[in-house]
PDB file of N, CA and C in Angstrom:
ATOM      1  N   UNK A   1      -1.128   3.745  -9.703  1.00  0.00           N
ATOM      2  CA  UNK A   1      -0.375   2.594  -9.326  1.00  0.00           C
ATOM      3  C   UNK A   1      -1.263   1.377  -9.097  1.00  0.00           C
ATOM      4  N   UNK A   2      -2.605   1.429  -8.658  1.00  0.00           N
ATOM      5  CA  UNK A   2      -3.573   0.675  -7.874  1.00  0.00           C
ATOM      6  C   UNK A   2      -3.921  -0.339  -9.129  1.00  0.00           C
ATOM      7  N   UNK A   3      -3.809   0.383 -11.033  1.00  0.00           N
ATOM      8  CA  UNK A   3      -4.123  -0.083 -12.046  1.00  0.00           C
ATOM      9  C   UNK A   3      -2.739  -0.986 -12.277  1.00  0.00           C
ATOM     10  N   UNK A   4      -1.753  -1.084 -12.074  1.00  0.00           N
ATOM     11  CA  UNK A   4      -0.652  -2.030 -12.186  1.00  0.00           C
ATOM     12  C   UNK A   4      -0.743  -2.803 -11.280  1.00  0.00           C
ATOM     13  N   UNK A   5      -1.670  -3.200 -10.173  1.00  0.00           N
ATOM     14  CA  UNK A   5      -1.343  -4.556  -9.665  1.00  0.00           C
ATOM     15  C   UNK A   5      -3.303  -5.063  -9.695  1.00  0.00           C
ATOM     16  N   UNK A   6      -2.937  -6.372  -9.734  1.00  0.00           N
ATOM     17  CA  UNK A   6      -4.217  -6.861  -9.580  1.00  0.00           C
ATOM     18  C   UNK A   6      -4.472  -8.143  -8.786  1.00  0.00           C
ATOM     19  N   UNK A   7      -4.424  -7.776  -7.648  1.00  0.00           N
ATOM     20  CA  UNK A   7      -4.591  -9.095  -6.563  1.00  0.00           C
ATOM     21  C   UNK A   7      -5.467 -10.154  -7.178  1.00  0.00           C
ATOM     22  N   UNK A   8      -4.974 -11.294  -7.008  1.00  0.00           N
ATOM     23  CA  UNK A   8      -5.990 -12.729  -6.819  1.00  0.00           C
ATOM     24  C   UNK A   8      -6.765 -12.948  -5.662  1.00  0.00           C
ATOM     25  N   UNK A   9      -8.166 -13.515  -6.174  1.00  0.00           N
ATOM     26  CA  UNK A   9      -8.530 -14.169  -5.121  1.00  0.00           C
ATOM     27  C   UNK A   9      -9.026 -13.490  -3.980  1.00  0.00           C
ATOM     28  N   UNK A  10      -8.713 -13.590  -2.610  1.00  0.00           N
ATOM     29  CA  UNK A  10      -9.024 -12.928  -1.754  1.00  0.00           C
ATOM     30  C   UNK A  10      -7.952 -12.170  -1.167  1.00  0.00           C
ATOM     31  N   UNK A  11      -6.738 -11.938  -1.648  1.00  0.00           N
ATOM     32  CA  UNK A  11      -5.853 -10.537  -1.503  1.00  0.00           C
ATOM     33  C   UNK A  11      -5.944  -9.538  -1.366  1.00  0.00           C
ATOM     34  N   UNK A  12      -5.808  -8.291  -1.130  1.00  0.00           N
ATOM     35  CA  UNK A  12      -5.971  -6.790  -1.295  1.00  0.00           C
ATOM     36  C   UNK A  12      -4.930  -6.134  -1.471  1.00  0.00           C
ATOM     37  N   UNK A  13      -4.529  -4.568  -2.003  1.00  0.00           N
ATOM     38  CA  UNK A  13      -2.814  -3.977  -1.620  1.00  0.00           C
ATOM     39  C   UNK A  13      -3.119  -2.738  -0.799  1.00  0.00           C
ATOM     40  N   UNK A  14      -2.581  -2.706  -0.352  1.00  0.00           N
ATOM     41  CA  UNK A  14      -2.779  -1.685   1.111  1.00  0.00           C
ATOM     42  C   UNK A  14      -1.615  -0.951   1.103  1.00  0.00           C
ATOM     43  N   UNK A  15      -1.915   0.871   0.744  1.00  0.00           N
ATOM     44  CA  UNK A  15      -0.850   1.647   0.978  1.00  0.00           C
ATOM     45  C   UNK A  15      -0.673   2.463   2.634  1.00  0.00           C
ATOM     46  N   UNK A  16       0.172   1.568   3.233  1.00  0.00           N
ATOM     47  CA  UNK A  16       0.746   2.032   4.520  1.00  0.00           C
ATOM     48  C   UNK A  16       0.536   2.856   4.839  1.00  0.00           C
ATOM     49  N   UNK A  17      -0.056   4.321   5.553  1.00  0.00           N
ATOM     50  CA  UNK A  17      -0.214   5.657   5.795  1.00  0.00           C
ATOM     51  C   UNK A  17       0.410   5.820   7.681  1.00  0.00           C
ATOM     52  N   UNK A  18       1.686   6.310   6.378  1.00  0.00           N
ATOM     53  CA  UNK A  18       3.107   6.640   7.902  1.00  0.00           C
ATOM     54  C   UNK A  18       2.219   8.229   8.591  1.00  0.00           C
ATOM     55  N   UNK A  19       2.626   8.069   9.925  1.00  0.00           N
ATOM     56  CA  UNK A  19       2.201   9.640  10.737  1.00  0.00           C
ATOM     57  C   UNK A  19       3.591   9.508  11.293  1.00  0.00           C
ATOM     58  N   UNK A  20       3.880  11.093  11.224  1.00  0.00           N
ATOM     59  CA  UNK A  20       5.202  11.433  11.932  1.00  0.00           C
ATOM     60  C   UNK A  20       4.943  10.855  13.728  1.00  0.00           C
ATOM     61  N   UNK A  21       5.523  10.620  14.064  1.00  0.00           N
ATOM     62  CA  UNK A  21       5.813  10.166  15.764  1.00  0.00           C
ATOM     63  C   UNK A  21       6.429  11.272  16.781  1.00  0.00           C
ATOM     64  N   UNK A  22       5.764  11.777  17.191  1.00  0.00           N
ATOM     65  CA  UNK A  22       6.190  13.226  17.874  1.00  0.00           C
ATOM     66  C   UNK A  22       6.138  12.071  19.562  1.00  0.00           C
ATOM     67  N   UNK A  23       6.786  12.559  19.984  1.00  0.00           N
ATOM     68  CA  UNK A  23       6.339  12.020  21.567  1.00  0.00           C
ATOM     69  C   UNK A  23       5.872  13.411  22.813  1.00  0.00           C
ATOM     70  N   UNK A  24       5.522  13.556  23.292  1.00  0.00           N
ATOM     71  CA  UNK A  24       4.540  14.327  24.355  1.00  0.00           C
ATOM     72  C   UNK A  24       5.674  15.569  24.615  1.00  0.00           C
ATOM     73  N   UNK A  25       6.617  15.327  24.685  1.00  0.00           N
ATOM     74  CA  UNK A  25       7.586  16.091  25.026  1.00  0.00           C
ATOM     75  C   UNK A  25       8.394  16.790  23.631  1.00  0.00           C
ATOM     76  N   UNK A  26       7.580  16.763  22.211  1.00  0.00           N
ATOM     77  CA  UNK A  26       7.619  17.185  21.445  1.00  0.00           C
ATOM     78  C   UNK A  26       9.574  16.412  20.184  1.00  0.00           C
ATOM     79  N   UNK A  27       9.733  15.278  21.112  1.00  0.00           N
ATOM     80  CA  UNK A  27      10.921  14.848  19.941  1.00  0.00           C
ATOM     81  C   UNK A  27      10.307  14.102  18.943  1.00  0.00           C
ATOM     82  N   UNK A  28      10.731  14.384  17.836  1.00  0.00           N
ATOM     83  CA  UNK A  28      10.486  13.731  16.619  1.00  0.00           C
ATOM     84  C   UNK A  28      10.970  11.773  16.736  1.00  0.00           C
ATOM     85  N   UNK A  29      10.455  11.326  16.426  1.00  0.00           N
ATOM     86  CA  UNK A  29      10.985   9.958  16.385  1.00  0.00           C
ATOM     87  C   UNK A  29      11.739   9.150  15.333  1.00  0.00           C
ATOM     88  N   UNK A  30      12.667   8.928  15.271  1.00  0.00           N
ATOM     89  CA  UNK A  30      13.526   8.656  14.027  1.00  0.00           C
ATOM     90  C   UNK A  30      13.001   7.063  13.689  1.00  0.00           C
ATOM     91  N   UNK A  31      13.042   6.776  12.192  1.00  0.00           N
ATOM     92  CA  UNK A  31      12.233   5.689  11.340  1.00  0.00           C
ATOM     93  C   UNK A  31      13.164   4.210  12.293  1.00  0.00           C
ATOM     94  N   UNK A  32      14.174   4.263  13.100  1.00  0.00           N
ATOM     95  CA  UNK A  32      14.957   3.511  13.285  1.00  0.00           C
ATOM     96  C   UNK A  32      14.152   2.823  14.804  1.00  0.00           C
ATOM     97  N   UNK A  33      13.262   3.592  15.510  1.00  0.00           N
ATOM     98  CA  UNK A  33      12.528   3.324  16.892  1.00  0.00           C
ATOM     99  C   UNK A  33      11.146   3.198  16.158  1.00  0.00           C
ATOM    100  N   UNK A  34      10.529   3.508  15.259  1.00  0.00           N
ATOM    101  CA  UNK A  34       9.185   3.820  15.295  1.00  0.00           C
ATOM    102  C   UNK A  34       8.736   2.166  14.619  1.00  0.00           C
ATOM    103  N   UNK A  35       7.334   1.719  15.106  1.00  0.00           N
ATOM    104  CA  UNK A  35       6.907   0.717  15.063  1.00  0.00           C
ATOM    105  C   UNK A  35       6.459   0.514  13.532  1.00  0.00           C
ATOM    106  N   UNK A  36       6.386  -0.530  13.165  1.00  0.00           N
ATOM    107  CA  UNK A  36       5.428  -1.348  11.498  1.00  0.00           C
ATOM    108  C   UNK A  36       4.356  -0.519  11.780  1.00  0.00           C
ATOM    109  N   UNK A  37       3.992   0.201  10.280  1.00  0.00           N
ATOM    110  CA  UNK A  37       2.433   1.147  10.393  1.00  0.00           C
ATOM    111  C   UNK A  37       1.438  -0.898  10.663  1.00  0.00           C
ATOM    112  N   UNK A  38       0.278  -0.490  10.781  1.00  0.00           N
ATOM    113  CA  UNK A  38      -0.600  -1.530  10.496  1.00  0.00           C
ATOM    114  C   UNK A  38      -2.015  -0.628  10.617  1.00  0.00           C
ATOM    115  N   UNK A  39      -1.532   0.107   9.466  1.00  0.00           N
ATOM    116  CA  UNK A  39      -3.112   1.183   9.575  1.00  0.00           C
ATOM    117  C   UNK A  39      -2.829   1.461   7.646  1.00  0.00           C
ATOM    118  N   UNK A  40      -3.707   1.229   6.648  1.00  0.00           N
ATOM    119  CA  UNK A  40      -3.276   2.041   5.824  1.00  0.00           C
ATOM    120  C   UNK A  40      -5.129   1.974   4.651  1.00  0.00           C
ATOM    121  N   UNK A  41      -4.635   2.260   3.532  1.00  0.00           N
ATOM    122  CA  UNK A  41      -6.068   2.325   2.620  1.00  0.00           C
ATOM    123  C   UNK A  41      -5.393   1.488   1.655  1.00  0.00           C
ATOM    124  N   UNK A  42      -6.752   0.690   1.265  1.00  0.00           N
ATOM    125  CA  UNK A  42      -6.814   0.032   0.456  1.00  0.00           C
ATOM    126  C   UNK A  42      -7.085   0.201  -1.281  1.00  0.00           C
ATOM    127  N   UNK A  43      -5.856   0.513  -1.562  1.00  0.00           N
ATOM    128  CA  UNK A  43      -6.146   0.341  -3.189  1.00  0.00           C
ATOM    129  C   UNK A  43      -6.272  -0.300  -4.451  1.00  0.00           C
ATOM    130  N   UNK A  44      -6.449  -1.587  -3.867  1.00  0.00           N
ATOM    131  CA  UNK A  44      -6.737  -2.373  -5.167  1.00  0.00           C
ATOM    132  C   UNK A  44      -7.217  -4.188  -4.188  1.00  0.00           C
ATOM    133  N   UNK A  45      -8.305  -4.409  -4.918  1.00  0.00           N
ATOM    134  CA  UNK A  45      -8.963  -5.463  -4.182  1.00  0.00           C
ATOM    135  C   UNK A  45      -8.951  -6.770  -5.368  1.00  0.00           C
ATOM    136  N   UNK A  46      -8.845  -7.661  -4.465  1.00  0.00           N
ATOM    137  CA  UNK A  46      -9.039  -8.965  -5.823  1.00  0.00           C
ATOM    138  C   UNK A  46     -10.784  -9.335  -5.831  1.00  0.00           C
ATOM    139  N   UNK A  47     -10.744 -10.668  -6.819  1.00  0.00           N
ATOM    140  CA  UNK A  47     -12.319 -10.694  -7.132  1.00  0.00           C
ATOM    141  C   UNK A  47     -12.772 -11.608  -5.563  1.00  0.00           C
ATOM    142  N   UNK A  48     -12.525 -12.047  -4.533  1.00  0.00           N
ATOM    143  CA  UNK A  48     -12.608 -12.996  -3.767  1.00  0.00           C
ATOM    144  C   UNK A  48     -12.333 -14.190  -3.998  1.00  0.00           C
ATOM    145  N   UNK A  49     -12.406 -14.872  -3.037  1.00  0.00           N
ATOM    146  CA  UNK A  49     -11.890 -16.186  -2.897  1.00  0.00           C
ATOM    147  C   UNK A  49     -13.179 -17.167  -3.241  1.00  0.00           C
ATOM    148  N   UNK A  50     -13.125 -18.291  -4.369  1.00  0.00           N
ATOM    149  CA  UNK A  50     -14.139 -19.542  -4.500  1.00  0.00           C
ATOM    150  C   UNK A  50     -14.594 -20.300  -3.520  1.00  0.00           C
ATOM    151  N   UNK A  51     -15.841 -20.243  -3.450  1.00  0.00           N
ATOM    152  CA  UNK A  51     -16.180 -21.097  -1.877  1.00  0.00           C
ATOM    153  C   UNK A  51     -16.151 -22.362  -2.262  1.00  0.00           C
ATOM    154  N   UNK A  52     -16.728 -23.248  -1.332  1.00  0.00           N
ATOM    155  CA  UNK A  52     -16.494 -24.963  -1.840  1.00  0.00           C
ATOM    156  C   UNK A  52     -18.135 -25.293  -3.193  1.00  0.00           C
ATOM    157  N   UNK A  53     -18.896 -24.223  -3.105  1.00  0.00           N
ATOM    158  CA  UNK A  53     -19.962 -24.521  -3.921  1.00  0.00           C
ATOM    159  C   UNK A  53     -19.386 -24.011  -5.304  1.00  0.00           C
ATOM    160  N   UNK A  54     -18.517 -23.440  -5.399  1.00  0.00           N
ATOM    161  CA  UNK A  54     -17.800 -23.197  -6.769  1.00  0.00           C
ATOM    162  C   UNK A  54     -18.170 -21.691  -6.811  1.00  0.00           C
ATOM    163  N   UNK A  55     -19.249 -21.095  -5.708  1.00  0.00           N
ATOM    164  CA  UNK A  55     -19.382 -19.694  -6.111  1.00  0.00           C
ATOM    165  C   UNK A  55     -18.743 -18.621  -5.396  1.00  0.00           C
ATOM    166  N   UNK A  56     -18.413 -17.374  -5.686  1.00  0.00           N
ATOM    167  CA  UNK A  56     -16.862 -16.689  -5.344  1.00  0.00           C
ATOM    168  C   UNK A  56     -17.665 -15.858  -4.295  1.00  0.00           C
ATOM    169  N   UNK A  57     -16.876 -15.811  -2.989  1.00  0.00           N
ATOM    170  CA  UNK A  57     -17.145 -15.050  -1.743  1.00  0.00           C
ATOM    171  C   UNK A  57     -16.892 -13.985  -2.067  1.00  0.00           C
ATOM    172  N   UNK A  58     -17.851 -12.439  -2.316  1.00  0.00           N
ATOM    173  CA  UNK A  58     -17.311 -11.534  -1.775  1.00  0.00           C
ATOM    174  C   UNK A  58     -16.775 -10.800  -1.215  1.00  0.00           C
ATOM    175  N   UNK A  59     -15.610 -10.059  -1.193  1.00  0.00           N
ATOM    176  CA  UNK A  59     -14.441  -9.135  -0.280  1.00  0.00           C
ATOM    177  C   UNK A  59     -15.708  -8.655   0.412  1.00  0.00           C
ATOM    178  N   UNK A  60     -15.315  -8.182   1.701  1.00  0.00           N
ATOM    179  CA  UNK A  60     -15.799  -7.276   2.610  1.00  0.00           C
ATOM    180  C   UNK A  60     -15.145  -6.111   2.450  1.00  0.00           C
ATOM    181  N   UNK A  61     -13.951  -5.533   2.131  1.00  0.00           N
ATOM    182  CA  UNK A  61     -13.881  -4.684   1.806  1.00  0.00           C
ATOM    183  C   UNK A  61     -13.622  -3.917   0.670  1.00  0.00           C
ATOM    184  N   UNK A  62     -13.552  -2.640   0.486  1.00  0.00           N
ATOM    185  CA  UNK A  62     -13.369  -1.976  -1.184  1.00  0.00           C
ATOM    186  C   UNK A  62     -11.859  -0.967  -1.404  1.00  0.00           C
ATOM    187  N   UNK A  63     -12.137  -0.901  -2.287  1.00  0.00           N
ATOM    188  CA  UNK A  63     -11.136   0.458  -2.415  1.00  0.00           C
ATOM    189  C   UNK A  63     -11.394   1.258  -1.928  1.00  0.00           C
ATOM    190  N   UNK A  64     -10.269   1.971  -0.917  1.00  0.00           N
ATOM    191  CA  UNK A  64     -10.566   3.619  -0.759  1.00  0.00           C
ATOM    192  C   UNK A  64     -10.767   3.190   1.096  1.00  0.00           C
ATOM    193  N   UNK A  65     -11.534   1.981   1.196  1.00  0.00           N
ATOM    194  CA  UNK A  65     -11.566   1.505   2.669  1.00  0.00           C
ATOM    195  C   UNK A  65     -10.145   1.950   3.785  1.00  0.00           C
ATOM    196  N   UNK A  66      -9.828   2.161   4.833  1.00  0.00           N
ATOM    197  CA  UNK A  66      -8.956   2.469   5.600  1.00  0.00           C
ATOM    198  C   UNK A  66      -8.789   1.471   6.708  1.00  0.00           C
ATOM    199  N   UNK A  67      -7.904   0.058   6.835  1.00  0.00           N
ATOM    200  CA  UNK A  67      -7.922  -0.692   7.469  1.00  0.00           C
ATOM    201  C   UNK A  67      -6.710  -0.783   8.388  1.00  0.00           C
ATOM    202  N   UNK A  68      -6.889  -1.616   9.434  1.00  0.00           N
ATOM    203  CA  UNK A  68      -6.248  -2.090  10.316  1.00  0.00           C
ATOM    204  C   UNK A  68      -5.971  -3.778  10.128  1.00  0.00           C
ATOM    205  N   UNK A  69      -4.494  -4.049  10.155  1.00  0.00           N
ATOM    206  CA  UNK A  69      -4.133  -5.384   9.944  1.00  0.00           C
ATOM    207  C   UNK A  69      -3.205  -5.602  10.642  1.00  0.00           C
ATOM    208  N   UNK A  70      -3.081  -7.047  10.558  1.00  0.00           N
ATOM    209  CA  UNK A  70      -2.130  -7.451  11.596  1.00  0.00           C
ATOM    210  C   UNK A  70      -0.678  -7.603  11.593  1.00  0.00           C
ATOM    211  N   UNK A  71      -0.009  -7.120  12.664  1.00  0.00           N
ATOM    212  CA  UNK A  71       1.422  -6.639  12.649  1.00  0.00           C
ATOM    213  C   UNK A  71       2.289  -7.437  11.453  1.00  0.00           C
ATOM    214  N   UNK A  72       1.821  -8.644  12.007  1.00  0.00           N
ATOM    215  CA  UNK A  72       2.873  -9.567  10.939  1.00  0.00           C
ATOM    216  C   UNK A  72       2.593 -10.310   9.765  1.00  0.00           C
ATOM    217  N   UNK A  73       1.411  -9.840   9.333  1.00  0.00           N
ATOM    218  CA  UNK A  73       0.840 -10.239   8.152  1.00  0.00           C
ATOM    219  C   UNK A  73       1.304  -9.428   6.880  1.00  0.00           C
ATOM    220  N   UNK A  74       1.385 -10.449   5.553  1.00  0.00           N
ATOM    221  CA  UNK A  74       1.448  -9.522   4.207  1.00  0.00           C
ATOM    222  C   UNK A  74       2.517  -9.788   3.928  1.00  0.00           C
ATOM    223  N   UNK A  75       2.484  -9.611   2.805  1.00  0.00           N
ATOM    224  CA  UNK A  75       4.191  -9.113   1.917  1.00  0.00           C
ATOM    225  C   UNK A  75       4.318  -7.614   1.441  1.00  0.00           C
ATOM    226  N   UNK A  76       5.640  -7.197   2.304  1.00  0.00           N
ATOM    227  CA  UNK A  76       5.753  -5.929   1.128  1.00  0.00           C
ATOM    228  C   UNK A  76       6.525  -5.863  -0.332  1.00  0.00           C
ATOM    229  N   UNK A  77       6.524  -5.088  -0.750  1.00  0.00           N
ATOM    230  CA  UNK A  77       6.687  -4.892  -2.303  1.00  0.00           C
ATOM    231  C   UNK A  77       6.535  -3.413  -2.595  1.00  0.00           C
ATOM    232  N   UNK A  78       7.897  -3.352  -3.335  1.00  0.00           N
ATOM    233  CA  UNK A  78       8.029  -1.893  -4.038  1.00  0.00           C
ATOM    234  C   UNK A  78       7.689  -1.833  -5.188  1.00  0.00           C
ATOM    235  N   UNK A  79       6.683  -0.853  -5.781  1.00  0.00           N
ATOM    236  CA  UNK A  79       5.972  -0.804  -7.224  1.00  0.00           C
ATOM    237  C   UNK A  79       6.050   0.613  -7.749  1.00  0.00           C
ATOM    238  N   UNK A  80       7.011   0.822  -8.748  1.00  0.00           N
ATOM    239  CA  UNK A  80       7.115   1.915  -8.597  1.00  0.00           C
ATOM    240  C   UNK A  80       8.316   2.982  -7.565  1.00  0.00           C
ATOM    241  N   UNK A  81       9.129   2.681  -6.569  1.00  0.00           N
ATOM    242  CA  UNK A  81       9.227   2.755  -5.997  1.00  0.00           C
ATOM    243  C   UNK A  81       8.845   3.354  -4.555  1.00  0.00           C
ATOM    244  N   UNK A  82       7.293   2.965  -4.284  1.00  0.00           N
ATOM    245  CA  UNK A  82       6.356   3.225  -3.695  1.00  0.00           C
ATOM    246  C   UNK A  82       6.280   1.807  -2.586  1.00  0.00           C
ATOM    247  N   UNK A  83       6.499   1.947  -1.258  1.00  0.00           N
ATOM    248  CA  UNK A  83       5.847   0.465  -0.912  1.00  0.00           C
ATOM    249  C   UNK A  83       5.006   0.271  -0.728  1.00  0.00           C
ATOM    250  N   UNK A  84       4.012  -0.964  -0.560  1.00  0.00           N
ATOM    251  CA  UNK A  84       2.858  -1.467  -0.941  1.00  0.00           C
ATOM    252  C   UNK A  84       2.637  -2.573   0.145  1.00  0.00           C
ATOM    253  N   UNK A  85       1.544  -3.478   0.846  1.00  0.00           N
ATOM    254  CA  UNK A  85       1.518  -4.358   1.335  1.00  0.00           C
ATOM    255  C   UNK A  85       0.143  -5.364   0.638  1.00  0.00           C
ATOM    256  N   UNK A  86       0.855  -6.886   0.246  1.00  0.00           N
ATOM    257  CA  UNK A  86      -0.533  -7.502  -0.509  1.00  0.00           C
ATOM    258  C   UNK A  86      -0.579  -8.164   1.046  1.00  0.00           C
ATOM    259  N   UNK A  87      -2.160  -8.403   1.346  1.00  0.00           N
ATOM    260  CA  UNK A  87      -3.041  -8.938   2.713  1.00  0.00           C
ATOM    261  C   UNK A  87      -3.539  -9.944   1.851  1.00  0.00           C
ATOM    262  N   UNK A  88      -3.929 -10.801   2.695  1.00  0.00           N
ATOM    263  CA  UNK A  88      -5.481 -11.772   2.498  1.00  0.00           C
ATOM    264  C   UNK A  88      -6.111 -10.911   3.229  1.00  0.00           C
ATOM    265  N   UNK A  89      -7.291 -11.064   2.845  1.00  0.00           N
ATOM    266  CA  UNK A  89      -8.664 -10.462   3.895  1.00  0.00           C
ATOM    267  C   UNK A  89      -8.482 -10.620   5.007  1.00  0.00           C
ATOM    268  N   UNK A  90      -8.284 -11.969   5.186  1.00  0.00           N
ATOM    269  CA  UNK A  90      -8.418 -12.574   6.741  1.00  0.00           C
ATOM    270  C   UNK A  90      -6.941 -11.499   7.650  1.00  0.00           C
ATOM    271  N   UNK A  91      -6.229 -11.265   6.993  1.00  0.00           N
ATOM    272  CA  UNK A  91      -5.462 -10.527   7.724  1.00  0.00           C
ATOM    273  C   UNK A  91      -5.967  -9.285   7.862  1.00  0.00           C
ATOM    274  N   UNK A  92      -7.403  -8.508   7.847  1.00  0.00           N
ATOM    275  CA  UNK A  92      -7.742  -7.358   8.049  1.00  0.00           C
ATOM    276  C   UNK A  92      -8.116  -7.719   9.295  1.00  0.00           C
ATOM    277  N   UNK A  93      -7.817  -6.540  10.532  1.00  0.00           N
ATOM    278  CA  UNK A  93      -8.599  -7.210  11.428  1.00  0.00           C
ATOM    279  C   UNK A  93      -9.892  -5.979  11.442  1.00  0.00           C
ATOM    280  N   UNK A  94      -9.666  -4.980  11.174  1.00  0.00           N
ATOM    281  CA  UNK A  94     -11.531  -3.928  11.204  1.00  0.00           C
ATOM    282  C   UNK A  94     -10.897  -2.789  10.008  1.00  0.00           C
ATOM    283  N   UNK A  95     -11.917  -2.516   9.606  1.00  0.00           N
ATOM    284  CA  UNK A  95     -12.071  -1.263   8.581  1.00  0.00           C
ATOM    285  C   UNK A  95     -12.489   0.155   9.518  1.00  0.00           C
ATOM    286  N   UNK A  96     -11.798   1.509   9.497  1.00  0.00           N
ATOM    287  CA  UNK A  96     -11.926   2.729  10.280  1.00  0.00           C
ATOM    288  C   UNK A  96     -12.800   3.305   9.590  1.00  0.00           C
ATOM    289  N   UNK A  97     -13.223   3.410   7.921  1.00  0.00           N
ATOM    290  CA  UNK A  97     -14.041   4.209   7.150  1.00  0.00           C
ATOM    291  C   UNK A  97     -13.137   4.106   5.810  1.00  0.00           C
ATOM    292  N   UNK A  98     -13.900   5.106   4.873  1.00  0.00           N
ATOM    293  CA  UNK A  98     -12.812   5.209   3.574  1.00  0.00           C
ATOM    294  C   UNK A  98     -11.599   6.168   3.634  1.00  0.00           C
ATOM    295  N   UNK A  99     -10.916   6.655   2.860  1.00  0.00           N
ATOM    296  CA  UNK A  99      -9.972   7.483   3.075  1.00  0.00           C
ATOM    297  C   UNK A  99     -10.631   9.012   2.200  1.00  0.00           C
ATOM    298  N   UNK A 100     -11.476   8.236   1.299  1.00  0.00           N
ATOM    299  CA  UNK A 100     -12.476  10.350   0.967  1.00  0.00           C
ATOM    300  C   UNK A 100     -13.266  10.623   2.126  1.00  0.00           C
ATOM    301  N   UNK A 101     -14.118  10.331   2.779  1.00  0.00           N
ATOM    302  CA  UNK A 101     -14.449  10.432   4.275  1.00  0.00           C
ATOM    303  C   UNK A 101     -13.251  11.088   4.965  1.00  0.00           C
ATOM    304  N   UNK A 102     -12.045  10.635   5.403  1.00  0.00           N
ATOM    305  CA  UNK A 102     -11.092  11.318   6.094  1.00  0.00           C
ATOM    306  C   UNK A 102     -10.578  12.447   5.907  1.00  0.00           C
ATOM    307  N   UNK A 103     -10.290  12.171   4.285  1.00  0.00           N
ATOM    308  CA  UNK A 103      -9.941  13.914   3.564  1.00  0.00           C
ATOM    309  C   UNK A 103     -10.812  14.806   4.033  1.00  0.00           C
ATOM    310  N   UNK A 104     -11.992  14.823   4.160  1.00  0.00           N
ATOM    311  CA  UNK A 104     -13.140  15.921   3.455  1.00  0.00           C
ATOM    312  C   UNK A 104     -13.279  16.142   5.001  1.00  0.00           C
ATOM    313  N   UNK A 105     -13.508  15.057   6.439  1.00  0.00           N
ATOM    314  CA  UNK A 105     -13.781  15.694   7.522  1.00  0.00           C
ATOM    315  C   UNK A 105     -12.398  15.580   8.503  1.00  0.00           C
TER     316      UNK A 105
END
């Protein structure tokens, strides 16, 4: 899917990574109470954004990265019927690691 979109600029697409919501007392939480994820991995990065010297800022982050962004940032978009969120960078607020790192430990 990550090969059908191709962010501009300093964009990224970030696939959401839902966790079920159990609460302490073991009830499941229905999608209707549970909060906007703002945790997901990043699969597809644009080339960065042009600085004022004409030369292009590198992303700080990559594919595969596992970020944290901000509640109300982004557009979503169904691709595939998969949803998707495009960020600016600036709406990342920290990177946790990659998501092969997470698999493997």
């Amino acid at each position: 899917m990550a090969g059908k979109l191709e962010p501009l600029a300093d964009r990224l697409v970030v696939k959401a990574l839902l966790r079920e919501e159990v609460t302490r007392g073991g009830i499941i939480l229905p999608d209707t109470v549970k909060e906007k994820p703002q945790e997901g991995e990043v699969i597809a990065v644009g080339p960065g954004k042009m600085g004022e010297d004409g030369k292009r800022i590198e992303m700080d982050v990559k594919v595969g990265d596992i970020v944290i962004y901000t509640k109300y940032g982004g557009t979503e978009i169904k691709v595939d019927g998969e949803e998707v969120m495009i960020l600016r960078e600036s709406d990342v607020l920290a990177k946790r690691g990659s998501a092969k790192k997470s698999k493997a430990g």
